[in-house]
Protein backbone atom coordinates (compact mmCIF):
# COMPACT_ATOMS: atom_id res chain seq x y z
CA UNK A 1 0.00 0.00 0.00
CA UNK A 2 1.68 3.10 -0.64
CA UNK A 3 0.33 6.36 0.83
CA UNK A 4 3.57 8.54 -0.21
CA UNK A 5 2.08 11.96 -1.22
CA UNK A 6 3.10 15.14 0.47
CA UNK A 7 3.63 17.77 -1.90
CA UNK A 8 2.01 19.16 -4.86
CA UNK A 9 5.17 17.87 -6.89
CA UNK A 10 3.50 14.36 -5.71
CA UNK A 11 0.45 14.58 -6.80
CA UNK A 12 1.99 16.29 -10.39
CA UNK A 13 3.83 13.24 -10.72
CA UNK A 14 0.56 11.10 -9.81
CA UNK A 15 -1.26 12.38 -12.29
CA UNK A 16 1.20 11.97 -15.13
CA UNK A 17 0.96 8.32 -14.55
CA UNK A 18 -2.59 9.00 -15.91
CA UNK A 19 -1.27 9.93 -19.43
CA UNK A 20 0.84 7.19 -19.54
CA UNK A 21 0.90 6.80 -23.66
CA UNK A 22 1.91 10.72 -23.97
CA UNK A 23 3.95 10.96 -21.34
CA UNK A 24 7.14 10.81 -23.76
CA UNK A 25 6.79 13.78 -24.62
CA UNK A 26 6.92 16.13 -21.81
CA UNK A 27 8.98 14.16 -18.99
CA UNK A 28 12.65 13.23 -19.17
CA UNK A 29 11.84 9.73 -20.03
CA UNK A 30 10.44 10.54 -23.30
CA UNK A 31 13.81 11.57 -24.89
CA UNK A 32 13.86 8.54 -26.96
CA UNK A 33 10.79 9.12 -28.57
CA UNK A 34 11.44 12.59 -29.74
CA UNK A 35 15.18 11.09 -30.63
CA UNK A 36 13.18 8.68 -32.37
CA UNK A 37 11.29 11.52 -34.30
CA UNK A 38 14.14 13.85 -34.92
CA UNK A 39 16.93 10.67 -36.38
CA UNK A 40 15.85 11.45 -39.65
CA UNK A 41 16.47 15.24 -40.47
CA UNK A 42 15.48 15.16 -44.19
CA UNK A 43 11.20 14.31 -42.84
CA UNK A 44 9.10 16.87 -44.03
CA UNK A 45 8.46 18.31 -40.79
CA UNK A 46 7.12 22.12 -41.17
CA UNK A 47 9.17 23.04 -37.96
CA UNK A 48 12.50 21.19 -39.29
CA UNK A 49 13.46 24.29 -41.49
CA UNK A 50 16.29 26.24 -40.55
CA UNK A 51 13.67 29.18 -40.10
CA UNK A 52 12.94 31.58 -37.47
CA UNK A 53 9.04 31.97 -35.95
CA UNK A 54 7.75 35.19 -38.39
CA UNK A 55 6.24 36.48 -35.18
CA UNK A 56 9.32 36.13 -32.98
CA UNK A 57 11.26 38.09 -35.83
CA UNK A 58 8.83 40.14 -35.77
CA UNK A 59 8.65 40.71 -32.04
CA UNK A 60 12.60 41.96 -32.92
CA UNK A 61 12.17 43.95 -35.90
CA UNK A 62 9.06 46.32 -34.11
CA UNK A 63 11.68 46.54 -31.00
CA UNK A 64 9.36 44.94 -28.54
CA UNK A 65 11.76 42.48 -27.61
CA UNK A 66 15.67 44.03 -27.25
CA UNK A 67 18.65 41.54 -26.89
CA UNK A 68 19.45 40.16 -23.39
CA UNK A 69 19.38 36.96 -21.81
CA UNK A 70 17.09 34.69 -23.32
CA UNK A 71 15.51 31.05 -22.87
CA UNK A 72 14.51 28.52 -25.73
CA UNK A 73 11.87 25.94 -24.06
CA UNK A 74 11.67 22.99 -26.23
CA UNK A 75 14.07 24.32 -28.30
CA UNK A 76 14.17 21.32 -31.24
CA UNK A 77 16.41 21.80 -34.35
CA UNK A 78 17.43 25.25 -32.49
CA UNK A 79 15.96 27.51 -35.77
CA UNK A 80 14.50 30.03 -33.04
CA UNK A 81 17.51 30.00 -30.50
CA UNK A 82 20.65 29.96 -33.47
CA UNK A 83 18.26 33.35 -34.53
CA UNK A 84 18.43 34.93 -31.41
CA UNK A 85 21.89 34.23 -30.73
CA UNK A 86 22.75 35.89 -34.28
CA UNK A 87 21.16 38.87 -32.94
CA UNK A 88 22.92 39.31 -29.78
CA UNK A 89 21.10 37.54 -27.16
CA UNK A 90 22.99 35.43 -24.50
CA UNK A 91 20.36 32.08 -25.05
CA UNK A 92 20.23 28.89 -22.71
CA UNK A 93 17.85 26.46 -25.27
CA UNK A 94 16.37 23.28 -23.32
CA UNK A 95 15.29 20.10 -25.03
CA UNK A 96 14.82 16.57 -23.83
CA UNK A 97 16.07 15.22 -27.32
CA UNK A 98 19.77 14.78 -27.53
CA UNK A 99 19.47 14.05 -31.21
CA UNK A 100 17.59 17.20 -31.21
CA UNK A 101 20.16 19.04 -29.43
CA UNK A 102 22.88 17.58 -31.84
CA UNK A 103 21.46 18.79 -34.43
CA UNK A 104 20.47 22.50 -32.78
CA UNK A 105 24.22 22.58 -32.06
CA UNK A 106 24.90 21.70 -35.61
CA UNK A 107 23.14 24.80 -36.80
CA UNK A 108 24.97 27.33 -34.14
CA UNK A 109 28.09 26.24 -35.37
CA UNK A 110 27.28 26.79 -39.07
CA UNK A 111 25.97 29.90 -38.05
CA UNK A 112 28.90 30.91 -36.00
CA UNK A 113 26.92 31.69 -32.77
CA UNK A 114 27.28 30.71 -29.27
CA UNK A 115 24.38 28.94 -27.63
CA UNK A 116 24.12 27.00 -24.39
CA UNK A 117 21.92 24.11 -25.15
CA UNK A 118 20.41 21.77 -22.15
CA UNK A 119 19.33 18.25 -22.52
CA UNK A 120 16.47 17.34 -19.86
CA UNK A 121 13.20 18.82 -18.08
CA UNK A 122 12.88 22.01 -18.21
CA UNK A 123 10.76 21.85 -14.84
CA UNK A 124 13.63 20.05 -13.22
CA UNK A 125 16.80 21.70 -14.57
CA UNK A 126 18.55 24.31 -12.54
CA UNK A 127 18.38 27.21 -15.20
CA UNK A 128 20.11 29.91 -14.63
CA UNK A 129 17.84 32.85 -14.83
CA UNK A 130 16.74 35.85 -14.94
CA UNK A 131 15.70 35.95 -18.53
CA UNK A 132 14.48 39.22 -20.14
CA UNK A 133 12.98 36.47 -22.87
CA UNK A 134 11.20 33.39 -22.23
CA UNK A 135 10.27 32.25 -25.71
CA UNK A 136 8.40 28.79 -26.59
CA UNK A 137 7.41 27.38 -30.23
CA UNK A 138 5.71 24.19 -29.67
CA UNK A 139 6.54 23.11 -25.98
CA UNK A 140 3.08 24.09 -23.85
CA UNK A 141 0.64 23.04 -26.16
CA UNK A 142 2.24 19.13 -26.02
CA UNK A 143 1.45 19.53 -21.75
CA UNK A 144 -1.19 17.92 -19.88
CA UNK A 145 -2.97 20.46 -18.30
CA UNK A 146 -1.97 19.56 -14.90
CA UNK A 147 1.69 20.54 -15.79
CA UNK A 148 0.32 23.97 -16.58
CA UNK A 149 1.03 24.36 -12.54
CA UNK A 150 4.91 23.65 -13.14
CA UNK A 151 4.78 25.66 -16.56
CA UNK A 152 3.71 29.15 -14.49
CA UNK A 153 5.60 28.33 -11.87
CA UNK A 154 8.85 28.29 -14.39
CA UNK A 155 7.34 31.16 -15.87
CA UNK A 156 7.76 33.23 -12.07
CA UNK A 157 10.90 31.91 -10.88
CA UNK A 158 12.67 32.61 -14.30
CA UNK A 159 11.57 35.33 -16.13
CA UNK A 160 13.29 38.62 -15.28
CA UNK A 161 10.73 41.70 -14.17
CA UNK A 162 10.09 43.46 -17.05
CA UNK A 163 10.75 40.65 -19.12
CA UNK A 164 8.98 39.19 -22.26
CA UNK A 165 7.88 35.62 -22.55
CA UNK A 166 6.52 34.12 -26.19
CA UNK A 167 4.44 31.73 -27.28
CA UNK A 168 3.41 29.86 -30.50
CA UNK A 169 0.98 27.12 -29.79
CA UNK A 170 -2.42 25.15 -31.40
CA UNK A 171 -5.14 27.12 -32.13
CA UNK A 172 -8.65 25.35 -31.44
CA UNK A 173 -10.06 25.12 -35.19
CA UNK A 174 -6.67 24.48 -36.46
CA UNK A 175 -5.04 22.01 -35.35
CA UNK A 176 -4.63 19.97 -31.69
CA UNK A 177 -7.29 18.12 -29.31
CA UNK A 178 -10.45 20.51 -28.38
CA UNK A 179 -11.48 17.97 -25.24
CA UNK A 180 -11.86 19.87 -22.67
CA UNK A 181 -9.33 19.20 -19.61
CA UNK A 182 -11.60 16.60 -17.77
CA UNK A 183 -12.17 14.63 -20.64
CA UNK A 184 -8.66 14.31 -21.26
CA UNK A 185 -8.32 12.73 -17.87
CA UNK A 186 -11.38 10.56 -18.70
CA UNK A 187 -9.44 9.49 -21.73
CA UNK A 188 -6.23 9.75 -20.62
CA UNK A 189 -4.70 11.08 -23.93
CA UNK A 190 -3.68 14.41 -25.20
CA UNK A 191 -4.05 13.48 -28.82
CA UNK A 192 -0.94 14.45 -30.23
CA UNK A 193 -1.57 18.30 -28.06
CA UNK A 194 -3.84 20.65 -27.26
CA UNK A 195 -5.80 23.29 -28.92
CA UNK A 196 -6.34 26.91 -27.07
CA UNK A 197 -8.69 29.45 -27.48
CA UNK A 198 -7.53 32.80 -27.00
CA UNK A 199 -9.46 33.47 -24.27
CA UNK A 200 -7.88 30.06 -22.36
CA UNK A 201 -4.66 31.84 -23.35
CA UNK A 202 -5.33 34.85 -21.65
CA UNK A 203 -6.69 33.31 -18.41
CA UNK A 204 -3.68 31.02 -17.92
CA UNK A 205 -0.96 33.62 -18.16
CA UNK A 206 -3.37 36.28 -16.31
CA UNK A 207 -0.70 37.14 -14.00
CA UNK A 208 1.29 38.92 -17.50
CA UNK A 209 0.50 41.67 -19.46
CA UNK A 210 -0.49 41.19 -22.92
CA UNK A 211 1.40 42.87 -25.74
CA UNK A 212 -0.05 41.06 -28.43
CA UNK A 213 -1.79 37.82 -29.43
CA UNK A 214 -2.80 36.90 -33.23
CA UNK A 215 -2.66 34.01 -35.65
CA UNK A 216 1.19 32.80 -36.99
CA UNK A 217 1.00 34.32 -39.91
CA UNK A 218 1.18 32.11 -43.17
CA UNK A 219 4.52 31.77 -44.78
CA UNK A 220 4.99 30.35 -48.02
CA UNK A 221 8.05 27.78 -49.14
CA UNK A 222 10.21 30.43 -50.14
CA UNK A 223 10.14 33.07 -47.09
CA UNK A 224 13.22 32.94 -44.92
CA UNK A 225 10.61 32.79 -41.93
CA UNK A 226 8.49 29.83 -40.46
CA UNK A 227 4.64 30.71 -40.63
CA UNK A 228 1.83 28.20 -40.47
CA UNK A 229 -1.94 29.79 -39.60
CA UNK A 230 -3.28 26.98 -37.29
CA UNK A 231 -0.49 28.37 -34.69
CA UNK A 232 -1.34 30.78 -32.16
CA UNK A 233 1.55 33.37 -31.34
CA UNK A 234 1.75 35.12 -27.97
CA UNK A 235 3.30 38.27 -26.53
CA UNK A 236 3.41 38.77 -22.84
CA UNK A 237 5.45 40.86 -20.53
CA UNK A 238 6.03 40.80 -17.03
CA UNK A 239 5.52 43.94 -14.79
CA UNK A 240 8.51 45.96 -13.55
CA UNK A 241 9.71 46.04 -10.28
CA UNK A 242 8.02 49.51 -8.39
């Protein structure tokens, strides 16, 4: 009989049990699946160009984002982090994949820029923050929604005051599982990831200020930016200290 929960960490780590088939892809033991999914580099994959986010280049070209120290959650191939280090931000990019990560560092060096990539859990790695940029292209929407508890609380331990944080994620009539969170339990599946509504958007990172959130705009083949329209994109900031 085991009656061995005393923290909320516990019961997180109860209830992952409860999405066991998805599980690989949000906790540390999935990092042979996505090495699994990322062995073959030449899979047409939208999000396997060497492309930066159009809104996160945008975010830099309208100057609502300046360089600083910046953080690349589920950072992948590394198209979004090699981009920011090429501009002049310091970036830390975490992925549980180290074929991922072999690749991402792949890219830096072509590109000549200097980024410190991270292989495990994001929740459970010791980053080294402040960051004045928090910046996520594919990572929350692949969460159950229980681990939206350890996503905020990464959110408030690591992102400067002041600071930005970014999000691209499923839009609900685009792409990604509209069941609504107690379903999912019921089913115990995340379908590949979840879809959000705007408004779901807004109430989960209620503690930021919005700067903007719209559609990913929609790229064609031969733009030197990743767009697809079934993407939200997010732009939040964090009050300053009084």
């Amino acid at each position: 009989m085991e009656r061995d929960i005393r923290t909320v960490d516990d019961v997180l780590r109860l209830m992952d049990t409860l999405f066991a088939p998805d599980a690989e892809r949000w906790t540390a033991d999935g990092a042979s699946w996505w090495d699994g999914f990322y062995a073959d580099r030449s899979r047409k994959v939208p999000f396997f160009v060497a492309k930066p986010d159009e809104n996160l280049a945008s975010y830099l070209d309208r100057g609502l984002v300046a360089p600083g120290r910046a953080l690349d959650l589920g950072c992948g191939p590394g198209r979004n982090a090699v981009h920011l280090a090429a501009l002049g931000f310091e970036v830390d990019a975490v992925d549980l994949s180290p074929a991922a990560l072999a690749w991402a560092q792949d890219r830096a060096t072509e590109a000549a820029v200097d980024v410190r990539f991270l292989c495990g859990d994001a929740f459970a790695l010791d980053l080294t923050g402040p960051y004045d940029l928090i910046y996520d292209s594919g990572c929350f929407h692949h969460l159950p929604p229980h681990r939206r508890i350890s996503y905020l609380r990464l959110l408030d331990r690591s992102l400067a005051p002041g600071g930005h944080f970014g999000l691209s994620c499923f839009a609900a009539g685009g792409m990604g599982s509209e069941e609504s969170d107690a379903d999912l339990y019921r089913q115990g599946r995340l379908h590949g990831g979840l879809a959000y509504t705007a408004e779901s958007l807004r109430g989960i990172f209620a503690d930021l200020t919005e700067v903007e959130l719209r559609r990913m705009h929609d790229e064609p083949a031969e733009s030197a930016l990743f767009g697809e329209p079934f993407l939200w994109t997010a732009l939040f900031r964090r009050a300053a200290r009084p």
